[in-house]
N, C-alpha and C. Protein backbone atom coordinates (compact mmCIF):
# COMPACT_ATOMS: atom_id res chain seq x y z
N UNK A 1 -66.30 93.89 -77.15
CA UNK A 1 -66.08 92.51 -76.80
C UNK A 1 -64.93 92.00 -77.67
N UNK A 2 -64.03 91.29 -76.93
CA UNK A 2 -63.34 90.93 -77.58
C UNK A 2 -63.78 89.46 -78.70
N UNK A 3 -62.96 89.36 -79.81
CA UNK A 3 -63.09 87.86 -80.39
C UNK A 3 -62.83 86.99 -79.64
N UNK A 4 -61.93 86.93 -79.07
CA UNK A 4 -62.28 85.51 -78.02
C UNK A 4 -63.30 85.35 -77.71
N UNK A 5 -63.74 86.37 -76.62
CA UNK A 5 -65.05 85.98 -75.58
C UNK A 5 -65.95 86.09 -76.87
N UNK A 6 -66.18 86.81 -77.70
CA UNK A 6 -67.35 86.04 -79.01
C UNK A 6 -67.44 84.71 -78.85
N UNK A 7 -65.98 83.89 -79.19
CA UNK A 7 -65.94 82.68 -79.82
C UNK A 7 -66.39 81.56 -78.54
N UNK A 8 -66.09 82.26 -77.53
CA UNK A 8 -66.33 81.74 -76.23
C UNK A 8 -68.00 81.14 -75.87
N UNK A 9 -68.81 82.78 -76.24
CA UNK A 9 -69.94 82.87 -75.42
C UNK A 9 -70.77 81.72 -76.28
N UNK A 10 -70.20 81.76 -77.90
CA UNK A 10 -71.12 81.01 -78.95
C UNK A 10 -70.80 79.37 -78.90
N UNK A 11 -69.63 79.28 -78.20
CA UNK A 11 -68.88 77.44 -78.33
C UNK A 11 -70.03 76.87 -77.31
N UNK A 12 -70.02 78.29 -76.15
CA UNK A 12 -70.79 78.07 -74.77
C UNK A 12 -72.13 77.41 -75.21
N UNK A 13 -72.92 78.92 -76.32
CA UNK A 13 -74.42 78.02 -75.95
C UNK A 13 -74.67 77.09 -76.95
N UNK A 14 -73.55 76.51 -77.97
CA UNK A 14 -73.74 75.31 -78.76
C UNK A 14 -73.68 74.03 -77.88
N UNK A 15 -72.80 74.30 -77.18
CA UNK A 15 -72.98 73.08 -76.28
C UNK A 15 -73.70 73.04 -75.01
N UNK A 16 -74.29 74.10 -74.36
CA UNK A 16 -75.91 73.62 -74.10
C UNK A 16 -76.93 73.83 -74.73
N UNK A 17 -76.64 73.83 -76.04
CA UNK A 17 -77.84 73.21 -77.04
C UNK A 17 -78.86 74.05 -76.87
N UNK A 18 -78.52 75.54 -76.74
CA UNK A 18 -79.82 76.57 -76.31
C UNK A 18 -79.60 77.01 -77.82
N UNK A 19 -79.02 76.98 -78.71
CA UNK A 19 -79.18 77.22 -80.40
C UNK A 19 -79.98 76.05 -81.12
N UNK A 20 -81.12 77.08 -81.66
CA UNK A 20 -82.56 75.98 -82.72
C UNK A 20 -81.63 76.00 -83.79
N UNK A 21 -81.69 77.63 -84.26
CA UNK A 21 -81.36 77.76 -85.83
C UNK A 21 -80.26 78.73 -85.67
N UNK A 22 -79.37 78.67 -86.41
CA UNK A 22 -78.56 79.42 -87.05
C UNK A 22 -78.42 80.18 -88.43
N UNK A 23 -78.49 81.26 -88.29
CA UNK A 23 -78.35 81.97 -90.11
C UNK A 23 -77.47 82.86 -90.27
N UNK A 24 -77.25 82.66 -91.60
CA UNK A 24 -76.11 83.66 -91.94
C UNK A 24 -76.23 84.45 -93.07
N UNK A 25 -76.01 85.60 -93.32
CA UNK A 25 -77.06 86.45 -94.56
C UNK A 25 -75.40 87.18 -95.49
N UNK A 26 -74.57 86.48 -94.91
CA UNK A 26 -72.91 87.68 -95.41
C UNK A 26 -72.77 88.88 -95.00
N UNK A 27 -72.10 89.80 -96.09
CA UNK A 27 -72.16 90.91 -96.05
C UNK A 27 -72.83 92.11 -96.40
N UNK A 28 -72.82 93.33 -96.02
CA UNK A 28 -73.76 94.52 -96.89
C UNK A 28 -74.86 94.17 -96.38
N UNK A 29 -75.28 93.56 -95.37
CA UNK A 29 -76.64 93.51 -95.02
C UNK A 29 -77.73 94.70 -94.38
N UNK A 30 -78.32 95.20 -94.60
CA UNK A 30 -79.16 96.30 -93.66
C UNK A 30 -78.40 97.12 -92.89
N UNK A 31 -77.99 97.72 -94.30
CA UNK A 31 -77.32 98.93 -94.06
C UNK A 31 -75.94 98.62 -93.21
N UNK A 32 -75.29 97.99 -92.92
CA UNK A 32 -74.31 97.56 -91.82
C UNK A 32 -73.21 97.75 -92.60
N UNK A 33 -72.04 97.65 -92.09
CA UNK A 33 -70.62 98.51 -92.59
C UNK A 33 -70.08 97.34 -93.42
N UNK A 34 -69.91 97.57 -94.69
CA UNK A 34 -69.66 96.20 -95.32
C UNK A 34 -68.34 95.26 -94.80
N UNK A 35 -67.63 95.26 -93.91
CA UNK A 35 -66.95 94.18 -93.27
C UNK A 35 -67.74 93.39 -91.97
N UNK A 36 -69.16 93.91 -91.79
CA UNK A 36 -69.96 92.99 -91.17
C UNK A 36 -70.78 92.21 -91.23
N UNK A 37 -70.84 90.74 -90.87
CA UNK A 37 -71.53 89.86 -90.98
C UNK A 37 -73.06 89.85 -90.18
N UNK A 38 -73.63 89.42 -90.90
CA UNK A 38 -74.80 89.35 -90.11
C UNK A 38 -75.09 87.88 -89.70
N UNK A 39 -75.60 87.62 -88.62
CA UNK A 39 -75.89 86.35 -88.09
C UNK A 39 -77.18 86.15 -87.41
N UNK A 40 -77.89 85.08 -87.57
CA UNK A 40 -79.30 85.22 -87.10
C UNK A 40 -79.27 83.90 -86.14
N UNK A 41 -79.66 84.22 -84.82
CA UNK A 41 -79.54 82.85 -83.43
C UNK A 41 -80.81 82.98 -83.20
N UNK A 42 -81.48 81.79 -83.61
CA UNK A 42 -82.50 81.15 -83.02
C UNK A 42 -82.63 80.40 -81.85
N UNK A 43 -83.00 80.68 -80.49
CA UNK A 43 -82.52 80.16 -79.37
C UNK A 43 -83.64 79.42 -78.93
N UNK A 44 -83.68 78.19 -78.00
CA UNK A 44 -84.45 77.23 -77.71
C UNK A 44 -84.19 76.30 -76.79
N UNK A 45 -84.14 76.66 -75.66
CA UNK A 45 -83.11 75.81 -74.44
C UNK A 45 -84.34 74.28 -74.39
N UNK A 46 -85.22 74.38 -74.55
CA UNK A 46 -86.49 73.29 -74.96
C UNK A 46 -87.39 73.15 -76.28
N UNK A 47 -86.65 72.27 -76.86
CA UNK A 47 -86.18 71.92 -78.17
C UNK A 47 -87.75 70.79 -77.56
N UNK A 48 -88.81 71.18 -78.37
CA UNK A 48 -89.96 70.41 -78.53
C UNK A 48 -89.85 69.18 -78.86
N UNK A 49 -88.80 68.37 -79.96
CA UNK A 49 -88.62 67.37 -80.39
C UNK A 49 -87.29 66.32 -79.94
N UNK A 50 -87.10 65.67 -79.29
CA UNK A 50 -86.19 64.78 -79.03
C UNK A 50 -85.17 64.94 -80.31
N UNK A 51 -85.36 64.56 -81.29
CA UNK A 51 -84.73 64.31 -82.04
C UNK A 51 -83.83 65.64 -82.53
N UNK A 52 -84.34 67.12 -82.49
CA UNK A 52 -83.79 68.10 -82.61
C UNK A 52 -82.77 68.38 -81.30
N UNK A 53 -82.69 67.61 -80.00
CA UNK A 53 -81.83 68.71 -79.05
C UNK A 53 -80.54 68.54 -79.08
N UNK A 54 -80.50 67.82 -80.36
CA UNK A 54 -78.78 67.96 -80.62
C UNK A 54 -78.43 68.53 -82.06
N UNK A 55 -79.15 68.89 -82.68
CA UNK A 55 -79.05 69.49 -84.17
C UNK A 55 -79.25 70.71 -83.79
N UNK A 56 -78.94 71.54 -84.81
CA UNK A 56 -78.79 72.97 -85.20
C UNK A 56 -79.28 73.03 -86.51
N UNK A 57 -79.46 74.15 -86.97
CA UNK A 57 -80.46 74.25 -88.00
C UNK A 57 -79.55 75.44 -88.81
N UNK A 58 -78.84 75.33 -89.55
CA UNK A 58 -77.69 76.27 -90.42
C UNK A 58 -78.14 76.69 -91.86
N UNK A 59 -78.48 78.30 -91.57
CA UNK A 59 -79.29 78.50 -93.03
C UNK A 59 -78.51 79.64 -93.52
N UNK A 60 -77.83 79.15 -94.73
CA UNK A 60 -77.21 79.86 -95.29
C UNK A 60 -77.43 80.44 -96.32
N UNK A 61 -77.94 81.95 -96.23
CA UNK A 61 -78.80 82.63 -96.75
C UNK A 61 -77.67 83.96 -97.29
N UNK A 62 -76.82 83.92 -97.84
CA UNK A 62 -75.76 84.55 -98.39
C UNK A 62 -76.43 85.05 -100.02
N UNK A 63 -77.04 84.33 -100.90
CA UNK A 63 -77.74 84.42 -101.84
C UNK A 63 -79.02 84.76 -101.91
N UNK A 64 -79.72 84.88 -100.92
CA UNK A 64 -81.33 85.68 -100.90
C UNK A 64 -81.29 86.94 -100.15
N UNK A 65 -81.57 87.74 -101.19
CA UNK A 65 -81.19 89.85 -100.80
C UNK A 65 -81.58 90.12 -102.05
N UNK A 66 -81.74 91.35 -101.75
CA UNK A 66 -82.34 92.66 -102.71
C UNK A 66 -80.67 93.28 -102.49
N UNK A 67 -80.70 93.86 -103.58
CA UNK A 67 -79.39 94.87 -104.00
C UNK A 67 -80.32 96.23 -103.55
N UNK A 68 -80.07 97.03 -102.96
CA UNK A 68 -80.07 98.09 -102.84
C UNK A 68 -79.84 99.40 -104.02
N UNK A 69 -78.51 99.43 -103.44
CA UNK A 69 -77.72 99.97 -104.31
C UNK A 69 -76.48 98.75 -104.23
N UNK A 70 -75.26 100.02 -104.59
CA UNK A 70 -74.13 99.28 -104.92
C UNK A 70 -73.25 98.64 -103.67
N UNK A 71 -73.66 99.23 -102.60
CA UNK A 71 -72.98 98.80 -101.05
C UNK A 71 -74.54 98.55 -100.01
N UNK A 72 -75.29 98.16 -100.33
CA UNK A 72 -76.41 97.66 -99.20
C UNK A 72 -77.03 96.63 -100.23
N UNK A 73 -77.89 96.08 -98.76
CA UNK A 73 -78.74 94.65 -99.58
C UNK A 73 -79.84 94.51 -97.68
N UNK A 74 -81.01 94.17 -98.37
CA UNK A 74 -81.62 94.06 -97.76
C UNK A 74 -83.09 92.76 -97.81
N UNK A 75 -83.34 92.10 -97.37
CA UNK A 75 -84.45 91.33 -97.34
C UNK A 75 -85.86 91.35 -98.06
N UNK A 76 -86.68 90.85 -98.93
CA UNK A 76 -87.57 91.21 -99.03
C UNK A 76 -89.03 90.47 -98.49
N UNK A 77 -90.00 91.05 -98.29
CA UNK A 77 -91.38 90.40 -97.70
C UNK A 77 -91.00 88.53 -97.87
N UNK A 78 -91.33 88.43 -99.13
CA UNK A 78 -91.01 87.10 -99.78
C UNK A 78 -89.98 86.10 -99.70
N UNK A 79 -88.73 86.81 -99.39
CA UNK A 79 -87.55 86.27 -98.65
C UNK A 79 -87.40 85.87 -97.22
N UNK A 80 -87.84 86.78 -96.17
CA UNK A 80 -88.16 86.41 -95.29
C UNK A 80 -89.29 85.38 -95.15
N UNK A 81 -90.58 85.44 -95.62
CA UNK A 81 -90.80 84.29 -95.41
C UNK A 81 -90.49 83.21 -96.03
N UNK A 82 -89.67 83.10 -96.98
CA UNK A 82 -88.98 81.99 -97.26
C UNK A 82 -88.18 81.20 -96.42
N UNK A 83 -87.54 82.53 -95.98
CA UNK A 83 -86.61 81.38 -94.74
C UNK A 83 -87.31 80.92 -93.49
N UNK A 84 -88.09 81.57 -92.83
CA UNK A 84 -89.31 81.46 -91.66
C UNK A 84 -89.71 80.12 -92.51
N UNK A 85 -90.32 79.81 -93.88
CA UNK A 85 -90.85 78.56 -93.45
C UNK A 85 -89.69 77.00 -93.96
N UNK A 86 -88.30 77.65 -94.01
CA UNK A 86 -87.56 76.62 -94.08
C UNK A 86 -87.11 75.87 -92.69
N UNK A 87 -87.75 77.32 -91.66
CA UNK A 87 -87.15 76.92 -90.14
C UNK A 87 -88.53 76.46 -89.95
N UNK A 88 -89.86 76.56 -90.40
CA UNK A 88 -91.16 76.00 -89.90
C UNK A 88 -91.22 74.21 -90.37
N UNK A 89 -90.62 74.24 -91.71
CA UNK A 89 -90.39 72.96 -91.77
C UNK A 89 -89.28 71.76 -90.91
N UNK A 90 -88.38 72.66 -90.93
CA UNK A 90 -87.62 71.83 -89.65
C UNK A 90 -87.95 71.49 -88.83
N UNK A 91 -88.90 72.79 -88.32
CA UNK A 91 -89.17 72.08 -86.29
C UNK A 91 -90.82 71.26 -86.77
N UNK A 92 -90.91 70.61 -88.30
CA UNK A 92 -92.51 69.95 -88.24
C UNK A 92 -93.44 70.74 -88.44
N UNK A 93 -93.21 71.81 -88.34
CA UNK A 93 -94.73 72.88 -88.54
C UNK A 93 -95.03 72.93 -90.36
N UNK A 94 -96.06 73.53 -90.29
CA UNK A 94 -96.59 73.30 -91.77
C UNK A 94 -95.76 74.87 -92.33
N UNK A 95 -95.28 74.84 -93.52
CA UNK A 95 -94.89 75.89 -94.01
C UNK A 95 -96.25 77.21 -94.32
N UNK A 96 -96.22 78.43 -94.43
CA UNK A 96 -97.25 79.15 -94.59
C UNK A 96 -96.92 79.70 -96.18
N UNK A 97 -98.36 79.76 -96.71
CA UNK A 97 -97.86 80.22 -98.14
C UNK A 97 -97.37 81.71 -98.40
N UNK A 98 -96.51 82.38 -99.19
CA UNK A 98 -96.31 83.13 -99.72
C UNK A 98 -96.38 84.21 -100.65
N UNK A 99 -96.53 85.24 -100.31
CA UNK A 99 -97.25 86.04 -101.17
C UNK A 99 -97.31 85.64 -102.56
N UNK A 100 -96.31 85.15 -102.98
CA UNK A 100 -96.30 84.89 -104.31
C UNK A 100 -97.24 83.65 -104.75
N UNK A 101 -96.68 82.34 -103.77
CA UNK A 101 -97.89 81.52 -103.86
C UNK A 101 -99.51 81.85 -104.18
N UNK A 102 -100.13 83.24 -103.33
CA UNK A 102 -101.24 83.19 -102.88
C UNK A 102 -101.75 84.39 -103.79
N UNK A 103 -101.17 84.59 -104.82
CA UNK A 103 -101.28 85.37 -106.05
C UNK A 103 -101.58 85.08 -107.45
């Protein structure tokens, strides 16, 4: 695919508002070739809340990873749900506790 039609398909579903959340994790992510980005689209063409069907939800998650080694980085239990309940608090839902919490 070319970059255009990328930039195309994503302008597309911002403006029918079928994007909840957006994330972005950088580079070196899960195993991926370190000039690739990782991006996480939360999609939702029925946005439960009035007040959300024009917001986007932008989580910039560039700083929460495990080092691997010296060229990978990867997520951990605890990280992920960290961000799961930063997007549970957005859309109103109750956050769920965390392993660490519940320890």
């Amino acid at each position: 695919m070319h970059r255009g039609s990328e930039l195309e398909i994503r302008r597309k579903m911002l403006e029918d508002r079928a994007v909840d959340v957006d994330g972005f994790s950088g580079q070196q992510l899960l195993l991926q070739p370190s000039r690739c980005l990782v991006l996480l689209w939360f999609l939702d063409r029925v946005k439960r809340k009035p007040a959300q069907r024009k917001k986007v939800l932008f989580i910039d998650a560039r700083h929460h990873f495990r080092q691997i080694d010296r060229a990978h980085r990867d997520w951990t239990p605890e990280q992920i749900e960290f961000i799961s309940n930063i997007v549970r608090v957005y859309r109103g839902e109750a956050p769920k506790p965390t392993a660490e919490a519940s320890s």
